[in-house]
PDB file of N, CA and C in Angstrom:
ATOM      1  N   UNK A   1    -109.678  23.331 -87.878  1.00  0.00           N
ATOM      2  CA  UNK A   1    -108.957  22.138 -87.484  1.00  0.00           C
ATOM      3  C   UNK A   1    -107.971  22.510 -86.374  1.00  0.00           C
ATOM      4  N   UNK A   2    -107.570  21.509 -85.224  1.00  0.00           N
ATOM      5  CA  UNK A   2    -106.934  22.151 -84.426  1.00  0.00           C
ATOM      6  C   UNK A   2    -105.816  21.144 -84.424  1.00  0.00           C
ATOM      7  N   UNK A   3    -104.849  21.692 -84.073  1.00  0.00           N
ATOM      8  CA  UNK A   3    -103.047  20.952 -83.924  1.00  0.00           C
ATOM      9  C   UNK A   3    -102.625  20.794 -82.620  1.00  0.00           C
ATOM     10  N   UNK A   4    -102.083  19.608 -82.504  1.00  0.00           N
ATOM     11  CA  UNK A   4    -101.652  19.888 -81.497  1.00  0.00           C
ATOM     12  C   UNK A   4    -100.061  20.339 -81.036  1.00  0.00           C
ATOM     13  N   UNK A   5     -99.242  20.950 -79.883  1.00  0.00           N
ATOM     14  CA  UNK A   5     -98.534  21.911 -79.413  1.00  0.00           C
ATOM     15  C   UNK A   5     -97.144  21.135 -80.125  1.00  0.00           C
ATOM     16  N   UNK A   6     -97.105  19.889 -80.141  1.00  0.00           N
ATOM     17  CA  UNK A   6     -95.972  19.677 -80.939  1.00  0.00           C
ATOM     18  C   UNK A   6     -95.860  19.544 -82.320  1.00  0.00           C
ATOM     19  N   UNK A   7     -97.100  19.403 -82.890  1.00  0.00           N
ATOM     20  CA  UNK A   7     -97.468  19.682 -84.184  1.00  0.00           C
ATOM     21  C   UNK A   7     -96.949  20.809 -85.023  1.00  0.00           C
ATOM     22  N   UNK A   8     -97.487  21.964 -84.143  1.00  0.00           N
ATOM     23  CA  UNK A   8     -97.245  23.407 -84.795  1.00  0.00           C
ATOM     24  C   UNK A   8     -95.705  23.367 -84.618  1.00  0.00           C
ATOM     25  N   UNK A   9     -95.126  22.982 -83.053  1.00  0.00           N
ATOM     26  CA  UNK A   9     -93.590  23.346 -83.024  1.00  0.00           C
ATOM     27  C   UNK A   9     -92.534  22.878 -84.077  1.00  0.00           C
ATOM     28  N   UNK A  10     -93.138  21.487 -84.844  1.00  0.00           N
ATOM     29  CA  UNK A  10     -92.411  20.479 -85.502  1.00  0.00           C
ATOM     30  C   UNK A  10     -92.218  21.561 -86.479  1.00  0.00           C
ATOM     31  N   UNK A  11     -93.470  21.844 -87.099  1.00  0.00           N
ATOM     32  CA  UNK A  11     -93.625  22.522 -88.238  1.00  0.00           C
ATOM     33  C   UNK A  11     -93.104  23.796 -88.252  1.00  0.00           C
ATOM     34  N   UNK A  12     -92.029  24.196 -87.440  1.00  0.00           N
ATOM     35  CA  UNK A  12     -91.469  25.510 -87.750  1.00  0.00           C
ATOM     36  C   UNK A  12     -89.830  24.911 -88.185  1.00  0.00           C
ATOM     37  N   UNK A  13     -89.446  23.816 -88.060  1.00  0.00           N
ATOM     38  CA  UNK A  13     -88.724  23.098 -88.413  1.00  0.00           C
ATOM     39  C   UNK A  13     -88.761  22.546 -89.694  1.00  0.00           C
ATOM     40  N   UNK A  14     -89.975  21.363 -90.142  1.00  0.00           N
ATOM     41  CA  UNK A  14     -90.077  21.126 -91.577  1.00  0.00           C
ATOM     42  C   UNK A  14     -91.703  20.643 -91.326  1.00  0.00           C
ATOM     43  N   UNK A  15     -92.095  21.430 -92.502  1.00  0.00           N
ATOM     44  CA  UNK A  15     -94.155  21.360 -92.607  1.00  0.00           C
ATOM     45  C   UNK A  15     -93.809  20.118 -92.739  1.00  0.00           C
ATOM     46  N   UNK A  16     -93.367  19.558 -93.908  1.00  0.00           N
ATOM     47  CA  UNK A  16     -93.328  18.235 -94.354  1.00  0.00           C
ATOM     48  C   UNK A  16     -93.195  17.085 -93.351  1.00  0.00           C
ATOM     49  N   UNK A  17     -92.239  17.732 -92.374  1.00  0.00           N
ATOM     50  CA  UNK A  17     -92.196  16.259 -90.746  1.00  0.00           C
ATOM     51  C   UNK A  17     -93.305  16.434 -90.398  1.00  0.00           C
ATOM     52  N   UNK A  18     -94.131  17.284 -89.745  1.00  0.00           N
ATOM     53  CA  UNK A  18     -95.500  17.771 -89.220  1.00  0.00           C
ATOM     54  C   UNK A  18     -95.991  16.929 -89.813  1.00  0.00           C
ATOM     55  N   UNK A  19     -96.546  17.361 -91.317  1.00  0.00           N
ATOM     56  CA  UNK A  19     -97.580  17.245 -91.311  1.00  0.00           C
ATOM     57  C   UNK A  19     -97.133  14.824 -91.477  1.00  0.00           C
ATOM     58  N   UNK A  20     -96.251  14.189 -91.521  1.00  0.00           N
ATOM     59  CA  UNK A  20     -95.970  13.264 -91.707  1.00  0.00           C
ATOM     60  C   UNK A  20     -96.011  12.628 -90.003  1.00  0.00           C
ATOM     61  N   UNK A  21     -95.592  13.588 -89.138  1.00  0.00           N
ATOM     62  CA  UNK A  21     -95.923  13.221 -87.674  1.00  0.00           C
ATOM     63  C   UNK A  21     -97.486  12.470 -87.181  1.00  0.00           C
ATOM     64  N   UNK A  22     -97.869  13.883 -87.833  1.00  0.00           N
ATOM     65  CA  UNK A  22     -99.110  13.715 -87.278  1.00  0.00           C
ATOM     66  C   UNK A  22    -100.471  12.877 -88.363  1.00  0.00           C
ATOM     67  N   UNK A  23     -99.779  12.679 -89.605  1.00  0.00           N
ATOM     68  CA  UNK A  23    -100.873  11.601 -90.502  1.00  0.00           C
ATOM     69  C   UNK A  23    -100.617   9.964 -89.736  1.00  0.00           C
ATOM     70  N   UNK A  24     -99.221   9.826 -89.487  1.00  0.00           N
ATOM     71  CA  UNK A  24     -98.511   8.596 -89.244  1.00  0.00           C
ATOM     72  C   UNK A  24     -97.951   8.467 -88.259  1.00  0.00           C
ATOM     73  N   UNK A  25     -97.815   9.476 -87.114  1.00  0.00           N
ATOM     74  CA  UNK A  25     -97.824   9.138 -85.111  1.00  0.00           C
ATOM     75  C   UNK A  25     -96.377   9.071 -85.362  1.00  0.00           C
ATOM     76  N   UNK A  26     -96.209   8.409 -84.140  1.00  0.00           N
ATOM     77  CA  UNK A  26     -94.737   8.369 -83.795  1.00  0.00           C
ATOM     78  C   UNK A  26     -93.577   8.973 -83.487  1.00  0.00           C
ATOM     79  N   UNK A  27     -92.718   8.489 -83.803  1.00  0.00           N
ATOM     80  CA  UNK A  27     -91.437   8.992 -83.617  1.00  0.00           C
ATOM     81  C   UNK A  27     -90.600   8.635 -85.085  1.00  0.00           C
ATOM     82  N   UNK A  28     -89.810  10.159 -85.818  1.00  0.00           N
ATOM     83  CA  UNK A  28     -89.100   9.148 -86.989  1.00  0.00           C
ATOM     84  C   UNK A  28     -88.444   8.409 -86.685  1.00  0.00           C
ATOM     85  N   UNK A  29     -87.819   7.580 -88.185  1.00  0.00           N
ATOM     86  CA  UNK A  29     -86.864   6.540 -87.459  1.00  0.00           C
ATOM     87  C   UNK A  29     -86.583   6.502 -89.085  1.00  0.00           C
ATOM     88  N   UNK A  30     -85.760   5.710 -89.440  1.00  0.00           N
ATOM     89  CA  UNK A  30     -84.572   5.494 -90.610  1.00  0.00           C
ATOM     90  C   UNK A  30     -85.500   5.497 -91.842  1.00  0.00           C
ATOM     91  N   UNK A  31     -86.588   5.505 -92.266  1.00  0.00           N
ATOM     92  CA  UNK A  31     -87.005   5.348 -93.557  1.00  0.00           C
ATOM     93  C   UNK A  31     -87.399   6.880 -93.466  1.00  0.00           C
ATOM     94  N   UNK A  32     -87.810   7.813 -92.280  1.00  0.00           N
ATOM     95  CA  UNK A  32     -88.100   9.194 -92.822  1.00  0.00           C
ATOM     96  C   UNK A  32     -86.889  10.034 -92.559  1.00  0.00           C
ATOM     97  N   UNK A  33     -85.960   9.402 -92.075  1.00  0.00           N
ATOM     98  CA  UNK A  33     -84.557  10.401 -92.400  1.00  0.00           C
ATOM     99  C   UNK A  33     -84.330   9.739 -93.925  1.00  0.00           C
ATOM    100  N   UNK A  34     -84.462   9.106 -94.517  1.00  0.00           N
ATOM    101  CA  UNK A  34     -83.928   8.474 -95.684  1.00  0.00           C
ATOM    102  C   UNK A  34     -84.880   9.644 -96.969  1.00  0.00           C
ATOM    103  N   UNK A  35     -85.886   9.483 -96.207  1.00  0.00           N
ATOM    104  CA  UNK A  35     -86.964  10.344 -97.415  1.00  0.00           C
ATOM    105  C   UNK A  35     -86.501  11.641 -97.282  1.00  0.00           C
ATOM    106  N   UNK A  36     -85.979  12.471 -96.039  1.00  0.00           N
ATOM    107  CA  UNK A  36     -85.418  13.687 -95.728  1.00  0.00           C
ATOM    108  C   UNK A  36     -84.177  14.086 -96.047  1.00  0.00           C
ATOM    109  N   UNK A  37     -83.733  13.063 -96.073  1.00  0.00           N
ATOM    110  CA  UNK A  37     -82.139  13.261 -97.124  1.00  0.00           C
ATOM    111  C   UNK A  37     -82.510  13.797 -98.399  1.00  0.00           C
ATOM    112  N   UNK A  38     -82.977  12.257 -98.779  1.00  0.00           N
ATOM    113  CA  UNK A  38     -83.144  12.451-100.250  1.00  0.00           C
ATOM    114  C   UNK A  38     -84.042  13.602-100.602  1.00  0.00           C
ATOM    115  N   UNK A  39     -84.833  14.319 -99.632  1.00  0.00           N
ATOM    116  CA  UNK A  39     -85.737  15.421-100.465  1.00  0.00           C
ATOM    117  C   UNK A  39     -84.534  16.330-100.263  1.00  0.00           C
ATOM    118  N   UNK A  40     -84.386  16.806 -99.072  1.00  0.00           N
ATOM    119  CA  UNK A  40     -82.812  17.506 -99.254  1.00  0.00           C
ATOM    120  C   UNK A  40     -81.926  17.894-100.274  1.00  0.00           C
ATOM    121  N   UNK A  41     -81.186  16.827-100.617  1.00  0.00           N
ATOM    122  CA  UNK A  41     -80.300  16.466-101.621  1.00  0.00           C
ATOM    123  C   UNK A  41     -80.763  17.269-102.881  1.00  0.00           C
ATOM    124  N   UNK A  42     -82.356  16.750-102.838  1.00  0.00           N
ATOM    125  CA  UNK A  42     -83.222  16.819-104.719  1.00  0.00           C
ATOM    126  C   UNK A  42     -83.041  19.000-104.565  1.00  0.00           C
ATOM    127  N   UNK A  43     -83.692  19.321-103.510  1.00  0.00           N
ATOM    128  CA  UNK A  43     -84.009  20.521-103.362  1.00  0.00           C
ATOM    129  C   UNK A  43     -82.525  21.100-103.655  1.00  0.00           C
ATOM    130  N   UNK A  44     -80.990  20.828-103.232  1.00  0.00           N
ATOM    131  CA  UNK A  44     -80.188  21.303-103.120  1.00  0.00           C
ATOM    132  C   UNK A  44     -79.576  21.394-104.997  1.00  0.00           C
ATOM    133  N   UNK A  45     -79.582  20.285-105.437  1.00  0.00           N
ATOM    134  CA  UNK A  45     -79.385  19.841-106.947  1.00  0.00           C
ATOM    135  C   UNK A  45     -80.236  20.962-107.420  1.00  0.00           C
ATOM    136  N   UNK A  46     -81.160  21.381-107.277  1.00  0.00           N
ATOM    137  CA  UNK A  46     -82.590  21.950-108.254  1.00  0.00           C
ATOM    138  C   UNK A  46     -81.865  22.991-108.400  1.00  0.00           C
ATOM    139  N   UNK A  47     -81.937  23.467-107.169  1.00  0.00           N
ATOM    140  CA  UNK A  47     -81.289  25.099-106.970  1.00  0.00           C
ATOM    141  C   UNK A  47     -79.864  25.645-107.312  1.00  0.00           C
ATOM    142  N   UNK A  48     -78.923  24.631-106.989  1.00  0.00           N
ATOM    143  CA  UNK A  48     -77.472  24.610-107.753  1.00  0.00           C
ATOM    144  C   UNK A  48     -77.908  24.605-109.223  1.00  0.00           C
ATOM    145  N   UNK A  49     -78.536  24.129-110.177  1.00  0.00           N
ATOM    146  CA  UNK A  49     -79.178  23.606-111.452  1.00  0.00           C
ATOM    147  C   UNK A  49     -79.635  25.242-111.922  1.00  0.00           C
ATOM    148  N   UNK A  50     -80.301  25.803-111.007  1.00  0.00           N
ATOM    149  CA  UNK A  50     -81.295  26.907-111.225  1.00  0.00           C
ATOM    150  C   UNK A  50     -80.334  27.878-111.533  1.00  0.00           C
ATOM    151  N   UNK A  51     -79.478  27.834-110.781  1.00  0.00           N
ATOM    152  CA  UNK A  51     -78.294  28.870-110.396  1.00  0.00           C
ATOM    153  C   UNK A  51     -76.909  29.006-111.426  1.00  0.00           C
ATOM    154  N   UNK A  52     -77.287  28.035-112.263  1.00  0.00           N
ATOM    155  CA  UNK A  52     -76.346  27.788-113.198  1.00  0.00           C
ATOM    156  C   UNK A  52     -74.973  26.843-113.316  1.00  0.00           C
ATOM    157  N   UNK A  53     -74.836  26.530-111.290  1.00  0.00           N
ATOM    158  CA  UNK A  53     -73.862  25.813-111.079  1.00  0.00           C
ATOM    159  C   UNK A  53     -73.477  24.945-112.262  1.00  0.00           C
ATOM    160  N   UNK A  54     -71.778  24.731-112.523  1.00  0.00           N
ATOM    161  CA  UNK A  54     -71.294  23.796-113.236  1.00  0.00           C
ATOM    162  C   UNK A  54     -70.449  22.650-112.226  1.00  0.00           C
ATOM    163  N   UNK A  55     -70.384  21.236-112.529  1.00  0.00           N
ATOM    164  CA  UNK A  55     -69.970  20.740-111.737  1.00  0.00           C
ATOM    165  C   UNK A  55     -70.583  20.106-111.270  1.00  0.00           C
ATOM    166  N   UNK A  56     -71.907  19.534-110.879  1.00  0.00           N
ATOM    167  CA  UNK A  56     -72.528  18.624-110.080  1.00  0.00           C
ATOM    168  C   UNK A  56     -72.566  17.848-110.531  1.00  0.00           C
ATOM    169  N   UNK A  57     -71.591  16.755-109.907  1.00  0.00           N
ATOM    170  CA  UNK A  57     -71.181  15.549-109.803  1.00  0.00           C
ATOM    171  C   UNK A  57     -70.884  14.695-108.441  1.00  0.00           C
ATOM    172  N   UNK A  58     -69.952  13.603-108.860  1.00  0.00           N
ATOM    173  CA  UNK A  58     -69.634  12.634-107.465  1.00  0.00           C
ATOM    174  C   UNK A  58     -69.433  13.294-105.932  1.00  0.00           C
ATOM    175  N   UNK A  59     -68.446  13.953-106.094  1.00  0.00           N
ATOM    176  CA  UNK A  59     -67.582  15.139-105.691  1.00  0.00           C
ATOM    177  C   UNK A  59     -69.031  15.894-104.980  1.00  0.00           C
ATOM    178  N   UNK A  60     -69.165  17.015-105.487  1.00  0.00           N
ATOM    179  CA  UNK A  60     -70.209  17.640-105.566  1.00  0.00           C
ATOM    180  C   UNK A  60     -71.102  16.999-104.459  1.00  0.00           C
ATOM    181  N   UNK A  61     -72.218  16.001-105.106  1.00  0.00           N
ATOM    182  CA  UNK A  61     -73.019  15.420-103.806  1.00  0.00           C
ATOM    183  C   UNK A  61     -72.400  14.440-102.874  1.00  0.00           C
ATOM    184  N   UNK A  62     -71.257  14.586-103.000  1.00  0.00           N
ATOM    185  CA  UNK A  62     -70.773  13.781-101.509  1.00  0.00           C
ATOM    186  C   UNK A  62     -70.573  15.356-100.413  1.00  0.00           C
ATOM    187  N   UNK A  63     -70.563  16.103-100.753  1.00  0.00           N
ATOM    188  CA  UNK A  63     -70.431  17.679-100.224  1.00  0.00           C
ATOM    189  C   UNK A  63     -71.497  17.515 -99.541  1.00  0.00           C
ATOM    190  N   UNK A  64     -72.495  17.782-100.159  1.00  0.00           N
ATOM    191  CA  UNK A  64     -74.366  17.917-100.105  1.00  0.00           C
ATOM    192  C   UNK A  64     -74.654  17.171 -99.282  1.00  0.00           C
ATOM    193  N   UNK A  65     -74.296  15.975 -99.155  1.00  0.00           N
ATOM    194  CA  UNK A  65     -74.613  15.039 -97.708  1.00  0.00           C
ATOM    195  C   UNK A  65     -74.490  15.332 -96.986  1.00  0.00           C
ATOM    196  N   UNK A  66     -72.509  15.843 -96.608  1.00  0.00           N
ATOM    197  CA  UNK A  66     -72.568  16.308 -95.689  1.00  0.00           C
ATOM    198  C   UNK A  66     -73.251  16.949 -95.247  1.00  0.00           C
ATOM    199  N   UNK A  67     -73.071  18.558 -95.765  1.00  0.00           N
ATOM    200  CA  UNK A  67     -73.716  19.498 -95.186  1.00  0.00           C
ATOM    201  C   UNK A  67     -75.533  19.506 -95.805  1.00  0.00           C
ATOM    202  N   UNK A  68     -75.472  17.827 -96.044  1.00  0.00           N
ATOM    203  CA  UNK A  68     -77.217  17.560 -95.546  1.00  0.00           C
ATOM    204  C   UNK A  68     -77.438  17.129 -93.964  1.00  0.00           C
ATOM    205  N   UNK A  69     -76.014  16.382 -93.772  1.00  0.00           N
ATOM    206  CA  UNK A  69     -76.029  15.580 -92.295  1.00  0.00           C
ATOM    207  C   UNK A  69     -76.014  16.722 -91.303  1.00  0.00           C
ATOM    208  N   UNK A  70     -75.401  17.516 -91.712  1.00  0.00           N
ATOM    209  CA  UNK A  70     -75.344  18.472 -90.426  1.00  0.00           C
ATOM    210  C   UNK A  70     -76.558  19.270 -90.670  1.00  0.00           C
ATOM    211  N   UNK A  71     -77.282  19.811 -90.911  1.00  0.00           N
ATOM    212  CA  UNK A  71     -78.210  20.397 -91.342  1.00  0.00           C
ATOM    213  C   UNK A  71     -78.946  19.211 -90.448  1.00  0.00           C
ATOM    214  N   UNK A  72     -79.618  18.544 -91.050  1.00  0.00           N
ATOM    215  CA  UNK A  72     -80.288  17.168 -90.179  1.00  0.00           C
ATOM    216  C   UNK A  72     -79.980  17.447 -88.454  1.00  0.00           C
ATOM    217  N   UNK A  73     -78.892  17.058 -88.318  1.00  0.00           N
ATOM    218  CA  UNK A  73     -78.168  17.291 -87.020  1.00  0.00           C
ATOM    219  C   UNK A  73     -78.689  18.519 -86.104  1.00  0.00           C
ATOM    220  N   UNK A  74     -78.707  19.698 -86.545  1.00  0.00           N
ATOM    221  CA  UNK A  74     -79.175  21.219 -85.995  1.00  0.00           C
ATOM    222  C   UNK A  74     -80.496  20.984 -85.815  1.00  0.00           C
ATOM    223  N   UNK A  75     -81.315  19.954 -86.490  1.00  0.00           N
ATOM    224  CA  UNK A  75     -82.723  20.854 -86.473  1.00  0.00           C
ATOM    225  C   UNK A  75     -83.450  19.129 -85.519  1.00  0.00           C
ATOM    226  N   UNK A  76     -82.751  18.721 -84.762  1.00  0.00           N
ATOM    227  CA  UNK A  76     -83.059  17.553 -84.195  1.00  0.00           C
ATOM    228  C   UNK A  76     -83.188  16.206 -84.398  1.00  0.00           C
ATOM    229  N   UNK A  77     -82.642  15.540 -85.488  1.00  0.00           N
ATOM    230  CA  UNK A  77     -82.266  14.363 -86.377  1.00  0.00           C
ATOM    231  C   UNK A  77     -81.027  13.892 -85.325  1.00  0.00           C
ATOM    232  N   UNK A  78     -79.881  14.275 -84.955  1.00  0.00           N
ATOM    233  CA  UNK A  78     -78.332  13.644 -84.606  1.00  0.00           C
ATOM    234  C   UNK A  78     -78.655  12.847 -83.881  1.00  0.00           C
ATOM    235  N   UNK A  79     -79.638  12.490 -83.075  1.00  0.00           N
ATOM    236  CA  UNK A  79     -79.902  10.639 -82.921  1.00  0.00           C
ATOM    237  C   UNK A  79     -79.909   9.899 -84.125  1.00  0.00           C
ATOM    238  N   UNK A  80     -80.488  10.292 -85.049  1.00  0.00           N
ATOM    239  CA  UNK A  80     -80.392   9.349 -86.190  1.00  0.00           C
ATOM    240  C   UNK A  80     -79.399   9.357 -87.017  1.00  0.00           C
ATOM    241  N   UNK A  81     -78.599   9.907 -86.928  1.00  0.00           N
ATOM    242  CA  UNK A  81     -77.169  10.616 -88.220  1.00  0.00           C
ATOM    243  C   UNK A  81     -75.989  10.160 -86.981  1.00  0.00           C
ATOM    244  N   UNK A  82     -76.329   9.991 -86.319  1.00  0.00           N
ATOM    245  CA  UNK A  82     -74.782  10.058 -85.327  1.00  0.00           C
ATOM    246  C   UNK A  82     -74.221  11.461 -85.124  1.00  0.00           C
TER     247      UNK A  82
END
């Protein structure tokens, strides 16, 4: 199967945008930053969870946003995050 050049590049960023680029075209826009948060968020909870963290709460994931937003922001999202 062959990819094409922005395909592979996306995907050194997140497989999951790739491979969502290229099933469904385009350009993201607010419902796949919404799904990218929220997988974010879930992945960040799991692993705090895994880790034994105490404390995850209100507090807690209002943190996680943030430094979900900026995270977002670095990897080419801050058109969509402000």
């Amino acid at each position: 199967m062959r990819h094409a050049g922005t395909v592979v590049s996306t995907a050194t960023q997140c497989l999951r945008r790739a491979w969502l680029s290229e099933r469904f075209g385009g350009t993201p826009g607010p419902a796949a930053l919404l799904g990218t948060l929220g997988h974010e968020l879930l992945q960040r909870a799991v692993a705090a969870k895994a880790r034994g963290d105490e404390g995850i709460d209100g507090a807690w994931l209002e943190r996680q946003v943030g430094h979900a937003i900026l995270s977002l922001r670095l990897v080419g999202w801050g058109w969509l995050v402000g």
